[in-house]
N, C-alpha and C. Protein backbone atom coordinates (compact mmCIF):
# COMPACT_ATOMS: atom_id res chain seq x y z
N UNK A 1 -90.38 -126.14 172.80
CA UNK A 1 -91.25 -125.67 171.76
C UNK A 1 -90.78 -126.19 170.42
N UNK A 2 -91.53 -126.70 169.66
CA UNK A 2 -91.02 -127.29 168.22
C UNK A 2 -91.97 -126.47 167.60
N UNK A 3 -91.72 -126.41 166.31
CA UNK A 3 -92.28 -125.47 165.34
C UNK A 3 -92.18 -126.71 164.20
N UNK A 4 -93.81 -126.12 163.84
CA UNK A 4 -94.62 -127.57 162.68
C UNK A 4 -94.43 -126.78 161.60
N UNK A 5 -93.87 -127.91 160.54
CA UNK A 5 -93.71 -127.15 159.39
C UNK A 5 -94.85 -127.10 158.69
N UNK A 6 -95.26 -125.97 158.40
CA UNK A 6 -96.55 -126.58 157.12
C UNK A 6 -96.32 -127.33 156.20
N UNK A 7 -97.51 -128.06 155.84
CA UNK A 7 -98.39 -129.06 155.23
C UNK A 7 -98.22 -128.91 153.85
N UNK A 8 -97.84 -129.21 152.93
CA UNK A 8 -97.96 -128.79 151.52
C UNK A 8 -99.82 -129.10 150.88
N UNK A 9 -99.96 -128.28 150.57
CA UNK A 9 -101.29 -128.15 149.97
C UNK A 9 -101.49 -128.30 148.43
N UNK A 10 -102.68 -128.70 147.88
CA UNK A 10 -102.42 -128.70 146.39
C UNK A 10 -103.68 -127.44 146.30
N UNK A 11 -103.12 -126.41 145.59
CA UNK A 11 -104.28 -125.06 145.23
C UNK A 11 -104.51 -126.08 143.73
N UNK A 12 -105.28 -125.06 143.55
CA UNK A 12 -105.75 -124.93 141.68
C UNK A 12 -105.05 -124.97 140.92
N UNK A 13 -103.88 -123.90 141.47
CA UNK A 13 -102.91 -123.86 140.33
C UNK A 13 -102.17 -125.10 140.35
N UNK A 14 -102.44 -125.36 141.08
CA UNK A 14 -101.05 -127.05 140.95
C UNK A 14 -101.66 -127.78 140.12
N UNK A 15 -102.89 -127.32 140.64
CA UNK A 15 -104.01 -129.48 139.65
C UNK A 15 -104.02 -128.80 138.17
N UNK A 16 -104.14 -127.31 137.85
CA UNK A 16 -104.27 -126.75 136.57
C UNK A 16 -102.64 -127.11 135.53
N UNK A 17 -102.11 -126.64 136.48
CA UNK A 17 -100.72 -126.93 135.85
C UNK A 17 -100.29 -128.33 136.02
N UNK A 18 -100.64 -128.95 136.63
CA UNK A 18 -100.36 -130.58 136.08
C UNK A 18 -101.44 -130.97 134.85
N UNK A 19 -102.49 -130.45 134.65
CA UNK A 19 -103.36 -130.82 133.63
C UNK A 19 -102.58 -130.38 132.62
N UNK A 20 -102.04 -129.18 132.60
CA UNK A 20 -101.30 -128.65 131.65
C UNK A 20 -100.75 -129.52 130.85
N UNK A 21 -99.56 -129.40 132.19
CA UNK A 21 -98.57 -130.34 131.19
C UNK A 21 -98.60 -131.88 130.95
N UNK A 22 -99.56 -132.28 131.49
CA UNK A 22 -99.83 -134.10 131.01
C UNK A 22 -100.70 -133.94 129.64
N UNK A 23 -101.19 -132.33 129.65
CA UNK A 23 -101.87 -132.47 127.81
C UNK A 23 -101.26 -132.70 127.43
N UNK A 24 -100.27 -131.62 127.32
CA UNK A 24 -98.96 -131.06 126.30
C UNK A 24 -97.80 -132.61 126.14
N UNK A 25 -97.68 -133.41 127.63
CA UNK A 25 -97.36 -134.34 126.59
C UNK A 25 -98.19 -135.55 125.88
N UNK A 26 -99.62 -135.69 126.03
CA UNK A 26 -99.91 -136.32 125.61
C UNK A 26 -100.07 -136.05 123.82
N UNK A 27 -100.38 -134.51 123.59
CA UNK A 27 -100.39 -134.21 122.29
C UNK A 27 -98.79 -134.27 122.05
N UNK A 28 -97.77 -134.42 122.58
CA UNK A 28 -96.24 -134.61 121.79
C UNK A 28 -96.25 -135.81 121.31
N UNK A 29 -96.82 -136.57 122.45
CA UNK A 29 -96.72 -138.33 121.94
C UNK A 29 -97.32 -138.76 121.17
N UNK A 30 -99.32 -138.09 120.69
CA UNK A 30 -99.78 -138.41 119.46
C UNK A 30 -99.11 -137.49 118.49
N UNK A 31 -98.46 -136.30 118.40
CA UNK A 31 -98.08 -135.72 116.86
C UNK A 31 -96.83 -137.14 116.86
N UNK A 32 -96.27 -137.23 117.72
CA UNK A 32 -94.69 -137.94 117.36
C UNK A 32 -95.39 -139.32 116.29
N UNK A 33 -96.52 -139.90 117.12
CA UNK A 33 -97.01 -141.30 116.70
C UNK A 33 -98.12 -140.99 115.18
N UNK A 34 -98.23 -139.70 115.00
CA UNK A 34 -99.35 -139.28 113.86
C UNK A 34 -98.18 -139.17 112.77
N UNK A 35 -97.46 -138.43 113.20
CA UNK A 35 -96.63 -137.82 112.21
C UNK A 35 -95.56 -138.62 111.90
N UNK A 36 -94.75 -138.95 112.66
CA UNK A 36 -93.31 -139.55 112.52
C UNK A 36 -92.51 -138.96 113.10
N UNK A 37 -91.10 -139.37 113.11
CA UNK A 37 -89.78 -138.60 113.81
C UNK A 37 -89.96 -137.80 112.98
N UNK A 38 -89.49 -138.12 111.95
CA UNK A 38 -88.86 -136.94 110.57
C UNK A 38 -89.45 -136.35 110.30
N UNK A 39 -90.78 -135.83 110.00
CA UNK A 39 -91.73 -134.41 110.34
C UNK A 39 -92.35 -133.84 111.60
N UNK A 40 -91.53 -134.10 112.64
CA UNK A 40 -91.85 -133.57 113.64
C UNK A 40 -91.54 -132.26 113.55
N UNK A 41 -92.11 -130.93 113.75
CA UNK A 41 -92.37 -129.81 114.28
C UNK A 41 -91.16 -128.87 115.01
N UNK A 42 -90.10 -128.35 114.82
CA UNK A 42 -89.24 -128.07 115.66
C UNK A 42 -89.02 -126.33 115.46
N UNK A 43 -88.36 -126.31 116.54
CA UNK A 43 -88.39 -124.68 116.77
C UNK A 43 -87.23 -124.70 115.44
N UNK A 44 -86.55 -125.23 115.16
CA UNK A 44 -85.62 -124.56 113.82
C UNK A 44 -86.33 -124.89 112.68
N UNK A 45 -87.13 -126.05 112.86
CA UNK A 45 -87.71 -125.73 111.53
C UNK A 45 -89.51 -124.77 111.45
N UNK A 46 -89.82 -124.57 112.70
CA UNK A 46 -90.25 -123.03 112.58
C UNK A 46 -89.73 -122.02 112.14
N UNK A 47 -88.25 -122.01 112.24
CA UNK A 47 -87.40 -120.52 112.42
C UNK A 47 -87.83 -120.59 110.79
N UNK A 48 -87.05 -121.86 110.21
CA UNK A 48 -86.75 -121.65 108.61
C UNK A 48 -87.75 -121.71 107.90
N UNK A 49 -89.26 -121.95 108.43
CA UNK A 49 -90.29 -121.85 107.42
C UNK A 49 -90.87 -120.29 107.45
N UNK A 50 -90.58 -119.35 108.43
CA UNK A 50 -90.60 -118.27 109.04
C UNK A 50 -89.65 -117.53 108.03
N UNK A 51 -88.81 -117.84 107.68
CA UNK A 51 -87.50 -116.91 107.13
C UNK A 51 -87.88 -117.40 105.73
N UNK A 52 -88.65 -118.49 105.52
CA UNK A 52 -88.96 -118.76 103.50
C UNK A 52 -90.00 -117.74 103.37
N UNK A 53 -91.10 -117.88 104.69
CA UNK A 53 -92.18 -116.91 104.12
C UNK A 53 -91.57 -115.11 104.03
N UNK A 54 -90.91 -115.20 104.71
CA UNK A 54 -90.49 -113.63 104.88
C UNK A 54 -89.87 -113.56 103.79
N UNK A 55 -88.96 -114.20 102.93
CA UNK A 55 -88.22 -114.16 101.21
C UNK A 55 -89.91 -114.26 100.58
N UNK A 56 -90.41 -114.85 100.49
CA UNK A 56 -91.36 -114.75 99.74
C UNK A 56 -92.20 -113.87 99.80
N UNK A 57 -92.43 -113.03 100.83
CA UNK A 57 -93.27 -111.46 101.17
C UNK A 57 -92.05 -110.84 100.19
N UNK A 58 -91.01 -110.90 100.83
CA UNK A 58 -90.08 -109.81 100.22
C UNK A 58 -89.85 -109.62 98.77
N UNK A 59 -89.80 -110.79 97.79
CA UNK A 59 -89.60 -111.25 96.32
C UNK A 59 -91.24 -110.52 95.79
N UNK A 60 -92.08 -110.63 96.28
CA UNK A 60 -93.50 -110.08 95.90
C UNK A 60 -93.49 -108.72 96.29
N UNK A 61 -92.87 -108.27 97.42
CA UNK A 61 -92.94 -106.78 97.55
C UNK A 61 -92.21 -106.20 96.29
N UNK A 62 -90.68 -106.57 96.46
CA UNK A 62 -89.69 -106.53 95.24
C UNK A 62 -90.92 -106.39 93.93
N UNK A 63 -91.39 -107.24 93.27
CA UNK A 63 -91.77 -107.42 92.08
C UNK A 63 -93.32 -106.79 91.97
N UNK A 64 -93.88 -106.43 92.95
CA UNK A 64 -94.94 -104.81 92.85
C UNK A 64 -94.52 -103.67 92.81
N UNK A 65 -93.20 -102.99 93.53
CA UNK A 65 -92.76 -102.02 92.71
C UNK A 65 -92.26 -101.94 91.80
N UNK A 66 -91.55 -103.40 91.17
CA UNK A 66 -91.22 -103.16 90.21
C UNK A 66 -92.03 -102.88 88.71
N UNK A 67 -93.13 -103.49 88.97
CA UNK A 67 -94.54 -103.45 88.41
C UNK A 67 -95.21 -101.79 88.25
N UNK A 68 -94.82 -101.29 89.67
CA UNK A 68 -95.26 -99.86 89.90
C UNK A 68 -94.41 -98.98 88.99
N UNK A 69 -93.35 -99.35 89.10
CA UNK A 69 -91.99 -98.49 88.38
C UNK A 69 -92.54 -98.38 87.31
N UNK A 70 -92.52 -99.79 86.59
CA UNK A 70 -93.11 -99.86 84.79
C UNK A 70 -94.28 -98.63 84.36
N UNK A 71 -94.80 -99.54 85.31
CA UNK A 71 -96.39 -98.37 85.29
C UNK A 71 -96.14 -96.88 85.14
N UNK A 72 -95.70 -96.56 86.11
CA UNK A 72 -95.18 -95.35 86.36
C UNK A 72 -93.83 -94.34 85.31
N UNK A 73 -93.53 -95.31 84.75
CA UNK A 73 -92.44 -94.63 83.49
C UNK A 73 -93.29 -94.52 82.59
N UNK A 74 -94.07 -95.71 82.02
CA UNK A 74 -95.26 -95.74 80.69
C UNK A 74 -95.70 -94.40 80.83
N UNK A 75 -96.64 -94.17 82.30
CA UNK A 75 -97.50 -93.15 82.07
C UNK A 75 -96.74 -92.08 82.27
N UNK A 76 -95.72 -91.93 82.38
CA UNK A 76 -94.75 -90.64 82.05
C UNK A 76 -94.62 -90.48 80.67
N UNK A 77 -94.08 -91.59 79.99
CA UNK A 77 -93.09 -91.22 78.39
C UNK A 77 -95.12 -91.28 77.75
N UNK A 78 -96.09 -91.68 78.31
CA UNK A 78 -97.66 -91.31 77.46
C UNK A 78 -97.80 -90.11 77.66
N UNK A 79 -97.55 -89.38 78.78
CA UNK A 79 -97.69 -87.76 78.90
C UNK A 79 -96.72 -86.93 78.20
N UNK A 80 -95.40 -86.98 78.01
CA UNK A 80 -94.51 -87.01 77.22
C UNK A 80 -94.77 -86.76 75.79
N UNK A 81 -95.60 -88.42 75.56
CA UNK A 81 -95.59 -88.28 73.87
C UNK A 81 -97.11 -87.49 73.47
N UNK A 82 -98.16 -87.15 74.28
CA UNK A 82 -98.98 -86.64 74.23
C UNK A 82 -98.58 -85.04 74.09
N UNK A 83 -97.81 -84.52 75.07
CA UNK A 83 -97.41 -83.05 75.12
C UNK A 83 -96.34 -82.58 73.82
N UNK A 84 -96.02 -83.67 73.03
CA UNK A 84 -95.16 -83.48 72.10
C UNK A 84 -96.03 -83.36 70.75
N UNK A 85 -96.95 -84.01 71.33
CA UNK A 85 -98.33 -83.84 69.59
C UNK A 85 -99.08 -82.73 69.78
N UNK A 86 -99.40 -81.97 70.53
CA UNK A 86 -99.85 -80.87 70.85
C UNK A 86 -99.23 -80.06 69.78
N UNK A 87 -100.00 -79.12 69.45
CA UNK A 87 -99.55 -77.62 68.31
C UNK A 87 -99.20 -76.61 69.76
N UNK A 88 -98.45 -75.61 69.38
CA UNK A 88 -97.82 -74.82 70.08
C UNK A 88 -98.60 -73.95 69.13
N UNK A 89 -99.42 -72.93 69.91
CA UNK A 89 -99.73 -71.65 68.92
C UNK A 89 -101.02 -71.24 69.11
């Protein structure tokens, strides 16, 4: 008795996932040939354009409360100088 090995088959998912990835490199090879080496796209320079925008949320958050603060003392020392012109009597 011999025992037949099965047949390798190609499902969907095989022909899908080879489509896949013959996109993926065909779009590496036109950004490489659109763009150049030296602006190519990289996960570190994701990281660091990721970490400028997050300083720059943060420097604008920073500088609306500080905005709020201002605001917020003015209309104190205006209630202040208002309750001080008032007559008592």
């Amino acid at each position: 008795m011999s025992i037949a090995e099965p047949t390798p088959s190609i499902g969907l998912t095989t022909i899908s996932r080879t489509v896949a990835s013959l996109a993926v490199g065909v779009v590496h090879t036109l950004e490489r040939a659109v763009v150049g080496e030296g602006r190519m796209r990289t996960a570190r320079g994701n990281a660091w354009e990721a970490v400028c925008a997050d300083r720059a949320r943060a420097d604008k958050r920073a500088e609306l409360d500080r905005l709020v603060a201002e605001l917020a003392a003015a209309r104190a020392a205006a209630r202040r100088a208002q309750r001080d012109r008032q007559p008592v009597g």
